[in-house]
N, C-alpha and C. Protein backbone atom coordinates (compact mmCIF):
# COMPACT_ATOMS: atom_id res chain seq x y z
N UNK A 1 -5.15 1.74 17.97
CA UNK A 1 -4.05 1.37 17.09
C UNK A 1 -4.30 -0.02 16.48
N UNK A 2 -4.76 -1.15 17.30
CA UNK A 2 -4.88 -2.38 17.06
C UNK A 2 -5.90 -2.35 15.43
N UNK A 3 -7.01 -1.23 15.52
CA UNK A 3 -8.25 -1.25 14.43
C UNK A 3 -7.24 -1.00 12.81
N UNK A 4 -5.49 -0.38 13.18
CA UNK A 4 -5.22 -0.22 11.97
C UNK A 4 -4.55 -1.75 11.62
N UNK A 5 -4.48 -2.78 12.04
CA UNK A 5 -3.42 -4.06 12.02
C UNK A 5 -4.62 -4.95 11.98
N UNK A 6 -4.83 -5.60 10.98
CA UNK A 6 -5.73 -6.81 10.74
C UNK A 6 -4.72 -7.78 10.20
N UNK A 7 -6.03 -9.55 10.55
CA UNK A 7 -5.57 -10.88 10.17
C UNK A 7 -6.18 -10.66 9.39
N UNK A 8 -6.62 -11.35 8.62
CA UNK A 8 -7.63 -12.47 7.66
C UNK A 8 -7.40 -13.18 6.66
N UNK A 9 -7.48 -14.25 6.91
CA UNK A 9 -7.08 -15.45 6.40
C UNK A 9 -7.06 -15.95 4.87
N UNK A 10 -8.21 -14.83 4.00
CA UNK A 10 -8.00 -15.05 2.67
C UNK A 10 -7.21 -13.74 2.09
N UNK A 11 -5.94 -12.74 2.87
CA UNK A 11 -5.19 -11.95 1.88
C UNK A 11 -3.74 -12.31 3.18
N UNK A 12 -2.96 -12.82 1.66
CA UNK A 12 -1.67 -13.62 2.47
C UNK A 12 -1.69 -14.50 3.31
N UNK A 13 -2.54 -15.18 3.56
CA UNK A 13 -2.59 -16.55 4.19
C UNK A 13 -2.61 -16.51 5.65
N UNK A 14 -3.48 -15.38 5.95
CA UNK A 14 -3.24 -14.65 7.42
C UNK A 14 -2.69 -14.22 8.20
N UNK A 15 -1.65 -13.31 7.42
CA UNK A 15 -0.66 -12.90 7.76
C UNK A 15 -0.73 -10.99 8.08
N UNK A 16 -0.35 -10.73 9.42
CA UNK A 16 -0.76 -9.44 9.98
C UNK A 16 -1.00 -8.37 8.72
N UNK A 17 -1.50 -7.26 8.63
CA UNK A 17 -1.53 -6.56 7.15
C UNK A 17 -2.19 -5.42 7.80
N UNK A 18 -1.66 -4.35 7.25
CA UNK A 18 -2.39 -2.88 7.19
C UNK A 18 -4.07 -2.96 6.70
N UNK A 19 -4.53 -2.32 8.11
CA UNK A 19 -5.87 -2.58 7.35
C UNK A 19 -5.94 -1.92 6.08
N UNK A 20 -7.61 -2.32 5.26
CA UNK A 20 -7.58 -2.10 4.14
C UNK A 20 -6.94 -1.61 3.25
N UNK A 21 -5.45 -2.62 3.28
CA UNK A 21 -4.75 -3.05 1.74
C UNK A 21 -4.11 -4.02 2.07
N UNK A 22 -3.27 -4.76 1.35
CA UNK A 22 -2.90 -6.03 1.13
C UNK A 22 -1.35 -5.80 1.72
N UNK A 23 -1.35 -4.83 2.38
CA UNK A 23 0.72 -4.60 2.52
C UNK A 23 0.81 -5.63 3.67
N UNK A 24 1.78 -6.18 4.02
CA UNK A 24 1.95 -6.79 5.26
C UNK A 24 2.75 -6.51 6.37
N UNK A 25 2.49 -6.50 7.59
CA UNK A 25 3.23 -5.84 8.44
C UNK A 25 4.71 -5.66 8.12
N UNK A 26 5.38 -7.43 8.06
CA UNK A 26 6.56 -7.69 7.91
C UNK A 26 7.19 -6.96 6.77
N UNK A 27 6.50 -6.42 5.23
CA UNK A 27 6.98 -5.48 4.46
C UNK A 27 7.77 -4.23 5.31
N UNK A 28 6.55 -3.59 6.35
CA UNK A 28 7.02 -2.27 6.52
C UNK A 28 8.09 -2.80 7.67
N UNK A 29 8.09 -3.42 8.14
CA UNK A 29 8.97 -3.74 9.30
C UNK A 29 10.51 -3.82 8.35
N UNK A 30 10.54 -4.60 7.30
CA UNK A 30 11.74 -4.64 6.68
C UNK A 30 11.91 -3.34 6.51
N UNK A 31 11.43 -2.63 5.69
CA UNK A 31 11.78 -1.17 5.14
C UNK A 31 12.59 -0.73 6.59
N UNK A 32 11.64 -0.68 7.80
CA UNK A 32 12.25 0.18 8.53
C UNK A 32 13.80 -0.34 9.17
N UNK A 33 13.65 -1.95 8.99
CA UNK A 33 14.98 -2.50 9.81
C UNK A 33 15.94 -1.79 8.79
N UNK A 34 15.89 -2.06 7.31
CA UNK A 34 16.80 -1.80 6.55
C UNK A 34 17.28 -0.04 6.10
N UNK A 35 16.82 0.96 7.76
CA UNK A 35 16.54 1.90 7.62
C UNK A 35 16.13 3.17 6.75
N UNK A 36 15.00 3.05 6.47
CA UNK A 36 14.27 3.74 5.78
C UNK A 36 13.30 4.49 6.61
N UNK A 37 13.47 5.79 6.28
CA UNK A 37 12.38 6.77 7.34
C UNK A 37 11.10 6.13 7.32
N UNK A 38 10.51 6.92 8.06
CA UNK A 38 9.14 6.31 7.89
C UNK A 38 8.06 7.30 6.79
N UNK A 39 8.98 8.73 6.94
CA UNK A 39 8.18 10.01 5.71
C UNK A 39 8.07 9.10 4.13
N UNK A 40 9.63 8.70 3.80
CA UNK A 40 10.30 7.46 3.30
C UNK A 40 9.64 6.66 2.27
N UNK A 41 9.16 6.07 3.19
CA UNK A 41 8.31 4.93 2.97
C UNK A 41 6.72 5.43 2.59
N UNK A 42 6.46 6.21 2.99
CA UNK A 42 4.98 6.89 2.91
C UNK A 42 5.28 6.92 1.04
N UNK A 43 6.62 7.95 0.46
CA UNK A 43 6.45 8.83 -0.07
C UNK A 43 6.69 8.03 -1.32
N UNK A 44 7.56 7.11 -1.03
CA UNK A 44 8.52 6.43 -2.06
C UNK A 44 7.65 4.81 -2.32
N UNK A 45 6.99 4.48 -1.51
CA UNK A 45 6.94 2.77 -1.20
C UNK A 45 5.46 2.97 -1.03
N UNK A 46 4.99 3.44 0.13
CA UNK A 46 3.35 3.03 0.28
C UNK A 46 2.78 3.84 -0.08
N UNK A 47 2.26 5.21 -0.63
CA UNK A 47 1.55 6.58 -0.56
C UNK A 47 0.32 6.04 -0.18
N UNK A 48 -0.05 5.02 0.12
CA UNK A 48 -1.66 4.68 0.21
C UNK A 48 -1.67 4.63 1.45
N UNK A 49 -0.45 4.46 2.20
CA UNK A 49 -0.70 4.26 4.16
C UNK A 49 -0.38 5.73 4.79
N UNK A 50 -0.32 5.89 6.06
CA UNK A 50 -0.30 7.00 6.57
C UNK A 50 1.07 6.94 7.86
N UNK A 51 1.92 8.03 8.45
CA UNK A 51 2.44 7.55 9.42
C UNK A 51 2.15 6.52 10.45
N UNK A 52 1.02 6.73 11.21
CA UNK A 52 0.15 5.65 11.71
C UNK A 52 0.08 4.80 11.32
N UNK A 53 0.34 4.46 10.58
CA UNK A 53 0.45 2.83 9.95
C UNK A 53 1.35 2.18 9.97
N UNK A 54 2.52 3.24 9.90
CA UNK A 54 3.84 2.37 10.22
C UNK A 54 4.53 2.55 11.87
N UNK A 55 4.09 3.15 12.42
CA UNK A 55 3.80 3.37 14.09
C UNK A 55 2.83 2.00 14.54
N UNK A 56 1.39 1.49 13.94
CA UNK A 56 0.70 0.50 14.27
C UNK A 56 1.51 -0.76 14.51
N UNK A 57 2.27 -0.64 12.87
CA UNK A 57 3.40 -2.40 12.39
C UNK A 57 4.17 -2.45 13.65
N UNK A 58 4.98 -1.12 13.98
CA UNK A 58 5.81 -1.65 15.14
C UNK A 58 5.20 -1.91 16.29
N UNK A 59 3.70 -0.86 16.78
CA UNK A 59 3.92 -1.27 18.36
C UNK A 59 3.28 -2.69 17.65
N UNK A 60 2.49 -3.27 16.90
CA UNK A 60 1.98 -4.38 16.55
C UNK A 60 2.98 -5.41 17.04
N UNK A 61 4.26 -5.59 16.54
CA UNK A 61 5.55 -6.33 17.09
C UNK A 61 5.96 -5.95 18.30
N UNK A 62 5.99 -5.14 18.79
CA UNK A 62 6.61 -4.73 20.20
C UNK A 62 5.73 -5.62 20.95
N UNK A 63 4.38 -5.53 20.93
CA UNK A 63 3.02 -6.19 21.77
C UNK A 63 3.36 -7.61 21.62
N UNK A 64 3.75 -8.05 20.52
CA UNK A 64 4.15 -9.70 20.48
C UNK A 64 5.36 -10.05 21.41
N UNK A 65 6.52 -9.25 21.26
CA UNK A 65 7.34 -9.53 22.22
C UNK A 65 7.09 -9.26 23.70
N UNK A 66 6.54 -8.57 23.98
CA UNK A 66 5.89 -7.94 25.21
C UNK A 66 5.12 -9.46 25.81
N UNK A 67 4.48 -9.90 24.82
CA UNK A 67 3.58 -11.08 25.44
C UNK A 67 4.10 -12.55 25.17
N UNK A 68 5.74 -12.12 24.79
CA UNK A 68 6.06 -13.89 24.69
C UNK A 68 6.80 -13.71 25.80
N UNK A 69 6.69 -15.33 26.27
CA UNK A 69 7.58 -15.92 27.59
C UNK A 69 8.62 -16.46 26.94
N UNK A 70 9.70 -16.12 27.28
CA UNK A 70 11.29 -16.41 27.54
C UNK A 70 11.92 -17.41 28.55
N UNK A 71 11.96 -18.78 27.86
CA UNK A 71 12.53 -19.56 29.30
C UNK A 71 13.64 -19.60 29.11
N UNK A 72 14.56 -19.89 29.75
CA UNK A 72 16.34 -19.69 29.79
C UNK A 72 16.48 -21.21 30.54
N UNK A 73 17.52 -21.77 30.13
CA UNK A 73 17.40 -23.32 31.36
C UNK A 73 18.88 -23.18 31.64
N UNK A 74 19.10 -23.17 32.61
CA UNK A 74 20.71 -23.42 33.15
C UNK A 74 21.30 -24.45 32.26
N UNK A 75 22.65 -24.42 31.97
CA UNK A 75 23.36 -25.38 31.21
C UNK A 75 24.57 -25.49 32.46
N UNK A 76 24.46 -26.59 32.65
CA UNK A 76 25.83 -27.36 33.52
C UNK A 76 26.72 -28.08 33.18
């Protein structure tokens, strides 16, 4: 899954992106917050990506939250 989610630093300023094209994760992530299927989005918005691609964007974010630490500090 990871081979469909690339960086690189000269398209969008290295900002996560569907491999080979310029979409950026955070595009499809909006579409989907602002609920839009994912057939949707294929049909209407990307025709150049595939379901898998918008399955990659999320677990892509899920894996970030998965690997951030959360400190909480007591307030007294």
């Amino acid at each position: 899954m990871k081979e469909r989610i690339v960086v690189n630093e000269g398209v969008h300023f290295g900002k996560p992106c569907i491999a080979d094209t310029r979409i950026p994760v955070v595009d499809i992530l909006e579409l989907v917050r602002d609920g839009i299927g994912f057939d949707e989005i294929v049909a209407n918005y990307y025709p150049d990506i595939q379901l898998e691609d918008i399955k990659a964007c999320l677990k892509y974010v899920i894996d970030i939250v998965v690997a951030e630490d959360v400190h909480i500090s007591a307030q007294t």
